[in-house]
C-alpha atoms as a PDB file:
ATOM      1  CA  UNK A   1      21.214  42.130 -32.440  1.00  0.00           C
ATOM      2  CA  UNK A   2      18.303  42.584 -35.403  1.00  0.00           C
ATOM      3  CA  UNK A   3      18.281  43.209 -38.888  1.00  0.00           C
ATOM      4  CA  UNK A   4      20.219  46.279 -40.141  1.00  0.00           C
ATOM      5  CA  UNK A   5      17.723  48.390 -42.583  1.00  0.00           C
ATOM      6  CA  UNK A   6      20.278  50.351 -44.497  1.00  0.00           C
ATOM      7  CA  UNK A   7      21.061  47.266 -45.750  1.00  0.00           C
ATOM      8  CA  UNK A   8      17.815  45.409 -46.426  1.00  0.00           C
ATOM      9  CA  UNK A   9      17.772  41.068 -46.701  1.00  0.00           C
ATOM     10  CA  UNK A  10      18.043  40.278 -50.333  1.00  0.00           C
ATOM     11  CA  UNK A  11      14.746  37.882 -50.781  1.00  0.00           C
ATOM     12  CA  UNK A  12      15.214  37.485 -54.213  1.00  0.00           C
ATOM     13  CA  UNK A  13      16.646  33.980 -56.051  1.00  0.00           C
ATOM     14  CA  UNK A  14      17.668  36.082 -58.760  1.00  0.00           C
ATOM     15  CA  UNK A  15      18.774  39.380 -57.711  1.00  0.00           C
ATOM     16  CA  UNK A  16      22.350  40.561 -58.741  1.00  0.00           C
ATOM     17  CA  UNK A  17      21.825  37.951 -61.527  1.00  0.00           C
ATOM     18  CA  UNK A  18      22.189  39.152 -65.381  1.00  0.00           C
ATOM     19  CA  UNK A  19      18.945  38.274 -67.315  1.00  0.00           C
ATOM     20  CA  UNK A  20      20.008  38.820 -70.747  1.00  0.00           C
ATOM     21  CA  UNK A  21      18.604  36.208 -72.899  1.00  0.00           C
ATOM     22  CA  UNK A  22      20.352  35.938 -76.395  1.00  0.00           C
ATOM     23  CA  UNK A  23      19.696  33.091 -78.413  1.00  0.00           C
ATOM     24  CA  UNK A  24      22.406  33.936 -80.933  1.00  0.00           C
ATOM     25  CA  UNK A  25      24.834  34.081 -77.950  1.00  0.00           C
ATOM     26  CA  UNK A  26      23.558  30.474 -76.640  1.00  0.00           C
ATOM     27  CA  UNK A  27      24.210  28.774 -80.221  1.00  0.00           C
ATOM     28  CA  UNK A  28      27.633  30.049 -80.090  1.00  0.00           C
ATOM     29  CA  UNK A  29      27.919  28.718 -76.640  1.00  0.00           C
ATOM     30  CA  UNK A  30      26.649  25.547 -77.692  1.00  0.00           C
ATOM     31  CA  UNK A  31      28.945  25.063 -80.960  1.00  0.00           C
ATOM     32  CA  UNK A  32      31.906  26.315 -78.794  1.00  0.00           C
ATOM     33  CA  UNK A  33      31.019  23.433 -75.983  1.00  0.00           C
ATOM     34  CA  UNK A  34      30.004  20.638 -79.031  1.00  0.00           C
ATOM     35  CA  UNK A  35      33.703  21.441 -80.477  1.00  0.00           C
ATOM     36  CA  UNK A  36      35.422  20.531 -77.528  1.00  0.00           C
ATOM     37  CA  UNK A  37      33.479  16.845 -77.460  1.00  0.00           C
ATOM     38  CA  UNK A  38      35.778  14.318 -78.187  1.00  0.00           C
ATOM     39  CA  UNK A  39      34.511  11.768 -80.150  1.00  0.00           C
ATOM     40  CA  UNK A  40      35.523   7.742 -79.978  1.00  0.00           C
ATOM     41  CA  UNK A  41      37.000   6.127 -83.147  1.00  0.00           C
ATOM     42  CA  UNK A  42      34.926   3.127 -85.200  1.00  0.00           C
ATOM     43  CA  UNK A  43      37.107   0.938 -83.605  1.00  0.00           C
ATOM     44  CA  UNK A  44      36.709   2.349 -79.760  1.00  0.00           C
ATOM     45  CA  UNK A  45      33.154   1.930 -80.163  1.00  0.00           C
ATOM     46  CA  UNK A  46      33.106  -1.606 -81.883  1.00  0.00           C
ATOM     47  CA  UNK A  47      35.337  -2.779 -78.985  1.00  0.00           C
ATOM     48  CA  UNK A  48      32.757  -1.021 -76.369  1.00  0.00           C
ATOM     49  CA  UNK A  49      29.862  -2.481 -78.245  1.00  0.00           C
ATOM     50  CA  UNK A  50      31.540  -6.160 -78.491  1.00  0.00           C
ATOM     51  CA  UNK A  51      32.105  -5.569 -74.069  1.00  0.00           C
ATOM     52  CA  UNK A  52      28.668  -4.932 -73.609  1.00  0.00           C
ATOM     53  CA  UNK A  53      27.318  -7.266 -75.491  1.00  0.00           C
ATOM     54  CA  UNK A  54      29.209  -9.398 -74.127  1.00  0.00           C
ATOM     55  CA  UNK A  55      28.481  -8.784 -70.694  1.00  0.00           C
ATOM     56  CA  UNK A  56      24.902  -8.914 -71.585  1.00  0.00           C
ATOM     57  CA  UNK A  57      25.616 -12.589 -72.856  1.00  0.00           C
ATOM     58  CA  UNK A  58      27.152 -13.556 -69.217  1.00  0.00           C
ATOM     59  CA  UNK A  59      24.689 -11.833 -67.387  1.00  0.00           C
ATOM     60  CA  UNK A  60      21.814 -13.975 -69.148  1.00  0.00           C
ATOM     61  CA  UNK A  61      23.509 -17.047 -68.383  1.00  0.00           C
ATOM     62  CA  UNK A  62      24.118 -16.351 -65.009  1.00  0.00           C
ATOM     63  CA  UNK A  63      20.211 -15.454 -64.205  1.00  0.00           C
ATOM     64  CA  UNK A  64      19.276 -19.080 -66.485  1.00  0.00           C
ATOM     65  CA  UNK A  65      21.452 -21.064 -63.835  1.00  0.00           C
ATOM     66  CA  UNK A  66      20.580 -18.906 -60.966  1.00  0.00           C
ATOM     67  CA  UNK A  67      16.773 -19.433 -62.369  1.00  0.00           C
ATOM     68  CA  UNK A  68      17.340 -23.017 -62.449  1.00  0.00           C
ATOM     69  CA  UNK A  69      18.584 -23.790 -59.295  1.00  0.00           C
ATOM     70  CA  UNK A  70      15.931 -21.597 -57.623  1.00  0.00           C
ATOM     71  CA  UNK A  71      13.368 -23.783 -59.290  1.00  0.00           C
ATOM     72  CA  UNK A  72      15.363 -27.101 -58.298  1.00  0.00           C
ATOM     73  CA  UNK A  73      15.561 -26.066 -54.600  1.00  0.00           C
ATOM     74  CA  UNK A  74      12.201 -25.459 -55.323  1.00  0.00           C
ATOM     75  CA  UNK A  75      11.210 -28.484 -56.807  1.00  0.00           C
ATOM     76  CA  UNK A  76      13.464 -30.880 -54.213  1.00  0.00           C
ATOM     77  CA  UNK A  77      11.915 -29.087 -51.036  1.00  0.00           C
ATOM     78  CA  UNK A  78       8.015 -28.805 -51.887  1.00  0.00           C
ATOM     79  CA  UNK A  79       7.473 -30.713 -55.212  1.00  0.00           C
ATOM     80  CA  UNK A  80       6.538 -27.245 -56.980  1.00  0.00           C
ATOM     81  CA  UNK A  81       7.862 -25.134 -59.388  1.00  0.00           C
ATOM     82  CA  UNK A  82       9.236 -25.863 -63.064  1.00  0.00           C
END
């Protein structure tokens, strides 16, 4: 078939886009956006806190004993390591 020039390709990104830039406009859009953030309580966030510190606790541990018995396979099968 071919192209069709009464109705040229459109090579442009941002043709039939609006350009306006209106900073007034954006802070509105912002403080409308930030007002619909819901925020967690103290207490949601001490209980989030407490899980992820605690996680951080178990994951330690489990990398110390994973660590250790690394370097005691390590230790039994070529007398290095420790």
């Amino acid at each position: 078939m071919g192209s069709r020039p009464s109705t040229p390709a459109n090579r442009s990104f941002w043709a039939g886009t609006q350009h306006d830039i209106n900073p007034a406009k954006f802070l509105r859009d912002v403080r409308i956006e930030a007002s619909k953030t819901t925020w967690p309580s103290r207490r949601e966030t001490l209980v989030t806190t407490g899980v992820v510190l605690a996680m951080v606790a178990l994951t330690i541990v489990f990398f110390l004993v994973v660590d250790q018995v690394i370097g005691l396979g390590m230790r039994f099968l070529f007398g290095v390591g420790g």
